[in-house]
C-alpha atoms as a PDB file:
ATOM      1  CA  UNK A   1      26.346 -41.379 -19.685  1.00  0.00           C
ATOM      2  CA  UNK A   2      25.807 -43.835 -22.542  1.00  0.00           C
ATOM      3  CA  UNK A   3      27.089 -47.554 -22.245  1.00  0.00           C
ATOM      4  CA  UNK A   4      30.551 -46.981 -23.732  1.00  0.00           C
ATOM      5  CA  UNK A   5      31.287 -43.765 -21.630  1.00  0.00           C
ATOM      6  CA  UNK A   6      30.773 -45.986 -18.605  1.00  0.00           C
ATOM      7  CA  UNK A   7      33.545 -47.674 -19.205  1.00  0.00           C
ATOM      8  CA  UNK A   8      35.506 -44.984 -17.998  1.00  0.00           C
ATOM      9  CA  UNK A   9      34.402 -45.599 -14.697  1.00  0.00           C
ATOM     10  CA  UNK A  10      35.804 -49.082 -14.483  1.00  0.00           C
ATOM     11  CA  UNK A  11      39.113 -47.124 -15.374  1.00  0.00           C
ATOM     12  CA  UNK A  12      38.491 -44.693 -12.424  1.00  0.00           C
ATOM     13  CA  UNK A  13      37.504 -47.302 -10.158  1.00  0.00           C
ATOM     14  CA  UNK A  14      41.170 -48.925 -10.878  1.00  0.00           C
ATOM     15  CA  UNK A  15      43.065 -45.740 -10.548  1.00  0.00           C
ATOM     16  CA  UNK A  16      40.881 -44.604  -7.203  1.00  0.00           C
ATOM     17  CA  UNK A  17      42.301 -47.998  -5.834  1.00  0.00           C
ATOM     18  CA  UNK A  18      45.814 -47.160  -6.651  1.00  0.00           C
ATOM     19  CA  UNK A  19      45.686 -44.134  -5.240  1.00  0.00           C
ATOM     20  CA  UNK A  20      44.845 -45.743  -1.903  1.00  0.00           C
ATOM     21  CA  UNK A  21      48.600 -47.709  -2.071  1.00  0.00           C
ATOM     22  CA  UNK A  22      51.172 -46.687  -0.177  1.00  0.00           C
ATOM     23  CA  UNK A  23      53.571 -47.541  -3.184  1.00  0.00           C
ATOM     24  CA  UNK A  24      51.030 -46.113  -5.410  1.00  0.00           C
ATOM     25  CA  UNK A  25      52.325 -45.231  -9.055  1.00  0.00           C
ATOM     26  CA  UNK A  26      50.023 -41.933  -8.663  1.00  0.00           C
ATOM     27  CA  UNK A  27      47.464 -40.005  -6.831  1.00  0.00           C
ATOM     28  CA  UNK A  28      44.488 -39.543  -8.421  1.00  0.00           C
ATOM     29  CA  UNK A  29      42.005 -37.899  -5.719  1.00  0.00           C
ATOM     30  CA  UNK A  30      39.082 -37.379  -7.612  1.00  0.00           C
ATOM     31  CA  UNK A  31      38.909 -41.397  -9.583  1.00  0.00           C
ATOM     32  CA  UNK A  32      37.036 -41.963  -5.997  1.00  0.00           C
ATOM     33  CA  UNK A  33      35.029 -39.066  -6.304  1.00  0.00           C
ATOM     34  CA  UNK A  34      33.465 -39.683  -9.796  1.00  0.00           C
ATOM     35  CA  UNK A  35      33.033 -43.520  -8.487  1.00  0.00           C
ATOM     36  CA  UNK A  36      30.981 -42.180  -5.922  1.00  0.00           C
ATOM     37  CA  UNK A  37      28.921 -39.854  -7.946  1.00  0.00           C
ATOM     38  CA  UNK A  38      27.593 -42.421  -9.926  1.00  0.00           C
ATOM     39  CA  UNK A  39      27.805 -45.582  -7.776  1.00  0.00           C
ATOM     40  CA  UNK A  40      24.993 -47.887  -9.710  1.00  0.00           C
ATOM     41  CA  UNK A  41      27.299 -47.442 -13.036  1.00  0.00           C
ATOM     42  CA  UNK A  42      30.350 -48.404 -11.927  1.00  0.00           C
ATOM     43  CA  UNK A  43      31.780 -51.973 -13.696  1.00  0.00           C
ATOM     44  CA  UNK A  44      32.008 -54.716 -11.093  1.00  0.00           C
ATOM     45  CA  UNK A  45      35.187 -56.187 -11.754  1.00  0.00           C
ATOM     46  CA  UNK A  46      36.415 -60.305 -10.244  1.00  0.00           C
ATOM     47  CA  UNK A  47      40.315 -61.072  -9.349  1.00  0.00           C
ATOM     48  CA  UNK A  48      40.576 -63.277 -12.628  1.00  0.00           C
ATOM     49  CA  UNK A  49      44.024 -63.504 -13.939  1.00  0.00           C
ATOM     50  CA  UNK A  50      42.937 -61.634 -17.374  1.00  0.00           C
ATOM     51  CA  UNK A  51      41.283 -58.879 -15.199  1.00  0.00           C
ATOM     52  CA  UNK A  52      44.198 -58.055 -13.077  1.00  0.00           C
ATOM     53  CA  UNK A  53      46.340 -58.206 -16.244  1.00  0.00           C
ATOM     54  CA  UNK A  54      44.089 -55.052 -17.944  1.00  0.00           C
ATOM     55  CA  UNK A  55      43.949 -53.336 -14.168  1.00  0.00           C
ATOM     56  CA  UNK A  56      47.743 -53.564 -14.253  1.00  0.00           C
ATOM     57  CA  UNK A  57      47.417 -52.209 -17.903  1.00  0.00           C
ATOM     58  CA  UNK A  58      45.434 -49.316 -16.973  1.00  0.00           C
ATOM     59  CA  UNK A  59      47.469 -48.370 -14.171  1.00  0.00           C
ATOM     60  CA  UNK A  60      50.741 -48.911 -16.038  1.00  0.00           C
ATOM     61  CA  UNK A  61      49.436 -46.720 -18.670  1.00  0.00           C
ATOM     62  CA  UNK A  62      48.022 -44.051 -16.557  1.00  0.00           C
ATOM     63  CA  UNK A  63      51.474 -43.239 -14.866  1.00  0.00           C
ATOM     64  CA  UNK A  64      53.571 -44.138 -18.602  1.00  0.00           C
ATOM     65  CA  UNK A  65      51.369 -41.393 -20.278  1.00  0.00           C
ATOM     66  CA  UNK A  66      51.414 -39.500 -16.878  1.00  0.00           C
ATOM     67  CA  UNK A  67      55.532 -39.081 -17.466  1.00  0.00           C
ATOM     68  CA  UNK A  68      54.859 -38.776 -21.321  1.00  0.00           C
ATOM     69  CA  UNK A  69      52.504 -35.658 -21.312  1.00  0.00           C
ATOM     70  CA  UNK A  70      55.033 -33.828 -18.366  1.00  0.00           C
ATOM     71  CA  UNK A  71      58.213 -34.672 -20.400  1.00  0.00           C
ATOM     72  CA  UNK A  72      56.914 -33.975 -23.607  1.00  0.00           C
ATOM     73  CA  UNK A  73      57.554 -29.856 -23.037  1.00  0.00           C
ATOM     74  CA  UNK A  74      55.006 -28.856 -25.307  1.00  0.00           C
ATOM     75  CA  UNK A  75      52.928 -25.826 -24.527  1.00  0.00           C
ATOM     76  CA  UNK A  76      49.552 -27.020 -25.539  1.00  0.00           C
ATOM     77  CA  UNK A  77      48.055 -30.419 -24.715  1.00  0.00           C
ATOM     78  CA  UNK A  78      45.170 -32.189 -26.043  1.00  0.00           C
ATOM     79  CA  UNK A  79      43.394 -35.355 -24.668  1.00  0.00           C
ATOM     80  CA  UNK A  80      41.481 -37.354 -27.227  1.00  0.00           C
ATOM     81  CA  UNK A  81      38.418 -39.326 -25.442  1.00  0.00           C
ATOM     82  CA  UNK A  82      39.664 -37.593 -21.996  1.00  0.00           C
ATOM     83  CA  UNK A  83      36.788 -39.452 -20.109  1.00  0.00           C
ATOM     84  CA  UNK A  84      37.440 -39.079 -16.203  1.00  0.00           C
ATOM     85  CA  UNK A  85      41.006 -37.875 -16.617  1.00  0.00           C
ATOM     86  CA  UNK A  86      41.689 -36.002 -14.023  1.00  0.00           C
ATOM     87  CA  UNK A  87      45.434 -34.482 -14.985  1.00  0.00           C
ATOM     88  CA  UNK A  88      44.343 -30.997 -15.470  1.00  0.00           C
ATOM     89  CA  UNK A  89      43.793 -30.775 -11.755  1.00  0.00           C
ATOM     90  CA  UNK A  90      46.715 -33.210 -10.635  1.00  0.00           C
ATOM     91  CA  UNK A  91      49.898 -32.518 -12.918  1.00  0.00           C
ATOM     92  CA  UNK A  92      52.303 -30.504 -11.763  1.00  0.00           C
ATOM     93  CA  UNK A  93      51.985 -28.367 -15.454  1.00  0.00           C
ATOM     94  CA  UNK A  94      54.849 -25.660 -16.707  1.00  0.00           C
ATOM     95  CA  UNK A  95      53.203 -22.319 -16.628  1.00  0.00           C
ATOM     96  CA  UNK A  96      51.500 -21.019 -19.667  1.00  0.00           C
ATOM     97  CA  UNK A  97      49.964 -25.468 -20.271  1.00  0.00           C
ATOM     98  CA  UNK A  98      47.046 -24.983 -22.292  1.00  0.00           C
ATOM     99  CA  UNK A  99      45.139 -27.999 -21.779  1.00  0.00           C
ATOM    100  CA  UNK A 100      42.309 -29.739 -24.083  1.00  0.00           C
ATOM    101  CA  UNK A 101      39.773 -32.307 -22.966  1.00  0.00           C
ATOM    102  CA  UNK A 102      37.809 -33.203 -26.062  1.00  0.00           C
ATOM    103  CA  UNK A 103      35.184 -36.360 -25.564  1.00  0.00           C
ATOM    104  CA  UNK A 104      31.183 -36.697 -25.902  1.00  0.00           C
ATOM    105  CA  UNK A 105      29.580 -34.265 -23.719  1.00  0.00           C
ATOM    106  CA  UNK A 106      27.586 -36.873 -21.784  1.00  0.00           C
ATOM    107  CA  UNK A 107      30.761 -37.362 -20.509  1.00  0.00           C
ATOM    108  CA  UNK A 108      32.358 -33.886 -19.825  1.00  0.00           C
ATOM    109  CA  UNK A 109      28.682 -32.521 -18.882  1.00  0.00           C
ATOM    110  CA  UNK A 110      29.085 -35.566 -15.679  1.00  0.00           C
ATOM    111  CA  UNK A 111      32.640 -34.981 -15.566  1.00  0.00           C
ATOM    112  CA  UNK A 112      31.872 -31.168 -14.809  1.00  0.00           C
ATOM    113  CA  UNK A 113      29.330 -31.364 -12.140  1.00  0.00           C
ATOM    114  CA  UNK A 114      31.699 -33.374 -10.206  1.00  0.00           C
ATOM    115  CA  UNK A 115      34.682 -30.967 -10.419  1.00  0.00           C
ATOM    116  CA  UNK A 116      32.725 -28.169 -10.132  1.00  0.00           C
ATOM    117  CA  UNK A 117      35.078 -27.219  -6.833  1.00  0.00           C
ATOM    118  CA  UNK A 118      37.859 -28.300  -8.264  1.00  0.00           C
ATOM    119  CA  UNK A 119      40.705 -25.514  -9.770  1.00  0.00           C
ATOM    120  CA  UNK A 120      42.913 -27.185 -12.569  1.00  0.00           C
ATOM    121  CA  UNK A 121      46.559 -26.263 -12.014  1.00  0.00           C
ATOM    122  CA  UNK A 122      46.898 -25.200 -16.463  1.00  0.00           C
ATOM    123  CA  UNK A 123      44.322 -23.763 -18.308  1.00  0.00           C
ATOM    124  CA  UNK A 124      41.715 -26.132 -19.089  1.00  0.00           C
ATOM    125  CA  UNK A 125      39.289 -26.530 -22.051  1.00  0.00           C
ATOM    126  CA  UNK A 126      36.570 -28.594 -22.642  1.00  0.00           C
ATOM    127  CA  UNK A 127      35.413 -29.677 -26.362  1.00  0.00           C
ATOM    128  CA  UNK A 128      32.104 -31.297 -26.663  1.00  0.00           C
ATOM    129  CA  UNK A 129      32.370 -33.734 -29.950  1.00  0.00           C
ATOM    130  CA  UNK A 130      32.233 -37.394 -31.177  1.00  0.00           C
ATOM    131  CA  UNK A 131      35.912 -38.452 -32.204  1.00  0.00           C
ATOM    132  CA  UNK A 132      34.140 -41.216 -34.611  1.00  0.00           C
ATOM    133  CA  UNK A 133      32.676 -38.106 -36.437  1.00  0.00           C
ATOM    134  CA  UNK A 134      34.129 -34.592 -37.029  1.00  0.00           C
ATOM    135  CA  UNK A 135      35.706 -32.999 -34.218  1.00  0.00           C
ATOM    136  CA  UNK A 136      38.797 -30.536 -35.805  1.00  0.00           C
ATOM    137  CA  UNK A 137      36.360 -27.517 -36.033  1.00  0.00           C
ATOM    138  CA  UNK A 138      34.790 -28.020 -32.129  1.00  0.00           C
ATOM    139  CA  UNK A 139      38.734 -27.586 -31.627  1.00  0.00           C
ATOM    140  CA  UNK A 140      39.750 -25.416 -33.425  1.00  0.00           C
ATOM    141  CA  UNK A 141      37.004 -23.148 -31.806  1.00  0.00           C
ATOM    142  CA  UNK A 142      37.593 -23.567 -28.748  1.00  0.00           C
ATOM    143  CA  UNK A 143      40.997 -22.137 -29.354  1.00  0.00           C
ATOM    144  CA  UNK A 144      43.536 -24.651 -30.319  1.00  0.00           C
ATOM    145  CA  UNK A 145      46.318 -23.303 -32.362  1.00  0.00           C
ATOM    146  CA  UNK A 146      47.612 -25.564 -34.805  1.00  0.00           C
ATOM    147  CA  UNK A 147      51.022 -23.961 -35.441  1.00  0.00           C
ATOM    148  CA  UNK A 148      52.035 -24.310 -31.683  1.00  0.00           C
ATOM    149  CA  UNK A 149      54.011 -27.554 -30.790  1.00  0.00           C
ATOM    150  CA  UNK A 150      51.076 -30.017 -29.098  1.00  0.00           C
ATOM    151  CA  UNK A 151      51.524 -33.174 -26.703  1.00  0.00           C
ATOM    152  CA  UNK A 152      48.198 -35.424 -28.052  1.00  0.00           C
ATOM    153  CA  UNK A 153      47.028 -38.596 -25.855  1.00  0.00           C
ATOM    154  CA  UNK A 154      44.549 -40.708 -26.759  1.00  0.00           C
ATOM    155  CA  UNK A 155      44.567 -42.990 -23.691  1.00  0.00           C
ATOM    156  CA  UNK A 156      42.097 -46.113 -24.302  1.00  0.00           C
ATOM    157  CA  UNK A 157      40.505 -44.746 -27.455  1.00  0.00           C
ATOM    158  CA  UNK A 158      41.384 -46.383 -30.275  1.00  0.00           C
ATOM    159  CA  UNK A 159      39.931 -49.749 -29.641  1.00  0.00           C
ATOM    160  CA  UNK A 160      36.188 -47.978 -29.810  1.00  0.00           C
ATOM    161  CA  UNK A 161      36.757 -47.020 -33.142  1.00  0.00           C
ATOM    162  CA  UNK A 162      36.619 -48.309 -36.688  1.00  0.00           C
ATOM    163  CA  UNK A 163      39.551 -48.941 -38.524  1.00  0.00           C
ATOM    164  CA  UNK A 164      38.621 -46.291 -40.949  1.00  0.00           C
ATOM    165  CA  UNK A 165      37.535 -43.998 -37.865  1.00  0.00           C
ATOM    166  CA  UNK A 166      40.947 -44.629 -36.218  1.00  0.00           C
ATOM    167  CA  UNK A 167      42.543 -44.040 -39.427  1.00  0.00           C
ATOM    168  CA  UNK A 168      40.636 -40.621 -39.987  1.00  0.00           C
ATOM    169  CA  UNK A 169      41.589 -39.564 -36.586  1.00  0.00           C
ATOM    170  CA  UNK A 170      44.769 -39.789 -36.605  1.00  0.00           C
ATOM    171  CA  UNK A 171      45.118 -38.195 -39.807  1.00  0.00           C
ATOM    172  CA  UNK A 172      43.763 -35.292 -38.187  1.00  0.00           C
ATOM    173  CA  UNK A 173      45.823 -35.458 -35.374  1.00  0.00           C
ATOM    174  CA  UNK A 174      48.947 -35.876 -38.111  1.00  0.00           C
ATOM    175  CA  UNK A 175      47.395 -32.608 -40.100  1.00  0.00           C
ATOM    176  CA  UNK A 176      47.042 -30.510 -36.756  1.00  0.00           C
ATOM    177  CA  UNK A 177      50.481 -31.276 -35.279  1.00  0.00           C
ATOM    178  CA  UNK A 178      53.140 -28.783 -36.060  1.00  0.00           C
ATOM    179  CA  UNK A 179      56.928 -29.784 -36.795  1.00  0.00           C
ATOM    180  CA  UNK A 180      58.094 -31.327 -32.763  1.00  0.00           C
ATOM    181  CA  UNK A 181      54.400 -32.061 -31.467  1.00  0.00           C
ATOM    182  CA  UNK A 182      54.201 -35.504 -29.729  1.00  0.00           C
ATOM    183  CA  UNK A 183      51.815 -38.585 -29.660  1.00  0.00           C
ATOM    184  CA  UNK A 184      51.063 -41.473 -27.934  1.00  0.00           C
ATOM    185  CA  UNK A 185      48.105 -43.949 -27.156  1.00  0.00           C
ATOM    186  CA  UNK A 186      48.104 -47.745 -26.723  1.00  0.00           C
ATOM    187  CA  UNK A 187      50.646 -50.056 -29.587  1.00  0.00           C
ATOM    188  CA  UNK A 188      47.656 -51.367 -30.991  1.00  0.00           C
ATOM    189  CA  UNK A 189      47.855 -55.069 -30.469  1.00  0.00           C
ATOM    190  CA  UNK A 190      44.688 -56.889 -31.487  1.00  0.00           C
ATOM    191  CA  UNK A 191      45.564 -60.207 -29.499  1.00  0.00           C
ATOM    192  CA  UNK A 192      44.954 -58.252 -27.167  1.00  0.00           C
ATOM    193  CA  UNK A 193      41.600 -57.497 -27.522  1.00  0.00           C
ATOM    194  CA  UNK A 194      40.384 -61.038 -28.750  1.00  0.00           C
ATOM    195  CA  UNK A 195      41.754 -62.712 -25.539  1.00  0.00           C
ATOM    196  CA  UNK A 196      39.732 -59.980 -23.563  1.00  0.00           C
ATOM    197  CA  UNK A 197      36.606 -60.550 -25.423  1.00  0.00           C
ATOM    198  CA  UNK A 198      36.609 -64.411 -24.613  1.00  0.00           C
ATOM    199  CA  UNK A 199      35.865 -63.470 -20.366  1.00  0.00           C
ATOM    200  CA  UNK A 200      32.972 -62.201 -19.151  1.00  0.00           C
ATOM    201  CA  UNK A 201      34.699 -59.850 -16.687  1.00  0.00           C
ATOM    202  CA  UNK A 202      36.091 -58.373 -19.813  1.00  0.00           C
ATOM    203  CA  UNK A 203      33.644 -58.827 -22.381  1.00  0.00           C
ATOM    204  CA  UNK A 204      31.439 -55.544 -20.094  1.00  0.00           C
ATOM    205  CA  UNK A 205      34.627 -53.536 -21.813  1.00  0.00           C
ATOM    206  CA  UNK A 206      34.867 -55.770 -24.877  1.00  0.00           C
ATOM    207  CA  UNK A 207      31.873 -55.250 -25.717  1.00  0.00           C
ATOM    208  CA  UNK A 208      32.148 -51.805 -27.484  1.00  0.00           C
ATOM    209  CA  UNK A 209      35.112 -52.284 -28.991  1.00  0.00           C
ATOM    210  CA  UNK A 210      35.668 -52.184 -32.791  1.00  0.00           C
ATOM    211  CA  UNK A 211      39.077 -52.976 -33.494  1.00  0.00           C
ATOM    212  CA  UNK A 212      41.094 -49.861 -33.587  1.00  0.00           C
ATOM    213  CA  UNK A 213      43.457 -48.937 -36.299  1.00  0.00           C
ATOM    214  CA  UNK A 214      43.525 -52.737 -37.290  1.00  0.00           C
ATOM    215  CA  UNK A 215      47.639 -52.311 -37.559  1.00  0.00           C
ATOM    216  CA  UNK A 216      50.216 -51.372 -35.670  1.00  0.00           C
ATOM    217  CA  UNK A 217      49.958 -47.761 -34.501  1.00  0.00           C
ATOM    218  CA  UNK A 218      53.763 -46.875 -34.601  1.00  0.00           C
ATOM    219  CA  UNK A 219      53.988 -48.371 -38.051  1.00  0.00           C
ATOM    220  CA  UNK A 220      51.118 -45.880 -39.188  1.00  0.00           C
ATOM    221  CA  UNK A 221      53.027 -42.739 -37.080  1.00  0.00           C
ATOM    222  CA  UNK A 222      56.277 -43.949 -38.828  1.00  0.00           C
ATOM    223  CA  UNK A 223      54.580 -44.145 -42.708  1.00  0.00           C
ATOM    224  CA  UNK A 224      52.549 -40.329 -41.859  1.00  0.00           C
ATOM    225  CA  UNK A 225      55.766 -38.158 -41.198  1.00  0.00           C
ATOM    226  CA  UNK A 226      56.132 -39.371 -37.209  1.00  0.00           C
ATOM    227  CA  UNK A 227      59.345 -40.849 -35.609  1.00  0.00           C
ATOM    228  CA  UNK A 228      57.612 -43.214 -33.583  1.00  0.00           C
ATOM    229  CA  UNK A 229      58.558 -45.395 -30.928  1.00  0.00           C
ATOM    230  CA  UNK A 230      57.264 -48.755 -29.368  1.00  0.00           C
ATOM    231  CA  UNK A 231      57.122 -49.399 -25.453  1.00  0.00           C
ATOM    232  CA  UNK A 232      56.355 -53.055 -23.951  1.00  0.00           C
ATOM    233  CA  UNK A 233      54.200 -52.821 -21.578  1.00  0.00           C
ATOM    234  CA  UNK A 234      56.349 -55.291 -19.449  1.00  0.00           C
ATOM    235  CA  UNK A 235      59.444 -53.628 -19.784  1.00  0.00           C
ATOM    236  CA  UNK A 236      57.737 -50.183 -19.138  1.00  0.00           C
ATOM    237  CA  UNK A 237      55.968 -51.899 -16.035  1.00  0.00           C
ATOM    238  CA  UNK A 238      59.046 -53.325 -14.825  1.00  0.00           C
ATOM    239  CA  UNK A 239      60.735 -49.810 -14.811  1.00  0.00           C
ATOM    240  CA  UNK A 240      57.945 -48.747 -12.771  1.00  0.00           C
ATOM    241  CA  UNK A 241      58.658 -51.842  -9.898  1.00  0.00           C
ATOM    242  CA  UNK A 242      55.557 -53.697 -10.969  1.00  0.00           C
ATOM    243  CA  UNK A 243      56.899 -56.457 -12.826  1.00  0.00           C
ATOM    244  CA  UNK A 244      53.836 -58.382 -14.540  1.00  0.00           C
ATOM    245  CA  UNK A 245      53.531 -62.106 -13.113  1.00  0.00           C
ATOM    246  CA  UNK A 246      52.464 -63.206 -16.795  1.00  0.00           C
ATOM    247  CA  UNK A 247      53.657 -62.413 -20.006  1.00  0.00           C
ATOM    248  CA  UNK A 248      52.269 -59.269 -21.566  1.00  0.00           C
ATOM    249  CA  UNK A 249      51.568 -58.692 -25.468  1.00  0.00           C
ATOM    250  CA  UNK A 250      50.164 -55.452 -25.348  1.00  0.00           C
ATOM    251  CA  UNK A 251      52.172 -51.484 -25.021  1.00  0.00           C
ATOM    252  CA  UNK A 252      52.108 -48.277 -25.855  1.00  0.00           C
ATOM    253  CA  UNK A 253      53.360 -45.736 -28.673  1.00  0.00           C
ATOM    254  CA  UNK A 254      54.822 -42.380 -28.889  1.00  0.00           C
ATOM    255  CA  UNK A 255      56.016 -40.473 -31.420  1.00  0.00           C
ATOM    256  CA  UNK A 256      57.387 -37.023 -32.687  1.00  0.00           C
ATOM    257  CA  UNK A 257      56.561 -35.332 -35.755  1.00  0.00           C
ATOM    258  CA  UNK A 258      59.252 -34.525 -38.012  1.00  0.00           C
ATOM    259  CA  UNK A 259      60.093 -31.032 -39.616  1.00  0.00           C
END
């Protein structure tokens, strides 16, 4: 896997530690597994205060878009820069989910060999293309169906884009989505991202970021014919029994596209 795509083994390294709580948020029974498959590339993290903040984050987040994608009732789902996502095995799905994991297939191609055992519980599709370039047609391919109501997630994403890659995507996303699809990814909050970059720990993760949409995400959803909604990631961790011990600038989005 390249550099950036490693990254997503610092997220499964978080969520395989989770999973080992006995208050954990979710079980995630394969994070371990792709930890172990590729041991050398895994980010070695320290207990700094700004470090435990983003673990919190990416556990938050993981159960938050978790309860989104379930509750969201829509009968086709697509994961934008699915990385090591593992909820095509783990999600208790409605029957009939059809479920697409699109990201760079360095990525899926490891991601593959390591579930090779494993039987999703939806119907899963993989979709081989680079979100910073064009990826509607891969989709659309591999048999997406634009008129049927979709549940999109782009979980961590945005940050390792442009602003004008950010901006393409989720016009895309906007001119795929029939009338009652949903959407949700991080707020969008570039404080964020400049207090991560100033920490070493971080700065492995930092690093390959490029901004993101470079404005608020649920302001762009509302101005592109979404309804769109803000969550704080304090409030939504709170909700969850894991009340943050610092404040917390940073949250998530969803949305709905009108009719």
């Amino acid at each position: 896997m390249d550099e950036v795509s490693k990254t997503a083994l610092g997220v499964a390294r978080v969520r395989a530690g989770e999973s080992e709580r006995p208050d954990r948020l979710f079980d995630d029974p394969w994070a371990a597994k792709f930890c172990a498959a590729a041991p050398d590339l895994v980010p070695v993290g320290t207990r700094t205060p700004i470090a435990l903040a983003f673990a919190l984050q990416a556990i938050i987040r993981t159960r938050f878009y978790d309860d989104y994608l379930l509750d969201a009732g829509c009968p086709q789902v697509v994961l934008l820069g699915a990385g090591l996502d593992s909820r095509a095995y783990r999600l208790d799905w409605p029957s009939g989910t059809s479920l697409f994991e699109v990201d760079l297939p360095g990525v899926l191609a490891f991601k593959e060999k390591v579930l090779a055992d494993a039987e999703p519980l939806c119907q899963r599709t993989v979709v081989p293309a680079d979100l910073a370039q064009e990826w509607e047609n891969p989709l659309l391919a591999a048999g997406f169906a634009p008129e049927r109501p979709t549940a999109w997630l782009a979980e961590g994403l945005l940050a390792y884009l442009t602003p004008e890659e950010a901006d393409r995507l989720l016009s895309t996303v906007t001119g795929l989505s029939a009338p009652d699809s949903r959407f949700s990814s991080e707020r969008g909050d570039r404080a964020v991202q400049a207090e991560a970059a100033k920490t070493s720990t971080m700065n492995q993760y930092a690093q390959y970021w490029k901004g993101g949409l470079g404005r608020p995400v649920p302001e762009w959803l509302d101005e592109h014919g979404w309804r769109a909604t803000g969550h704080d990631l304090g409030d939504v961790a709170t909700g969850y029994g894991r009340p943050p011990g610092r404040p917390t600038t940073s949250g998530f989005a969803t949305a709905i596209r009108r009719t």
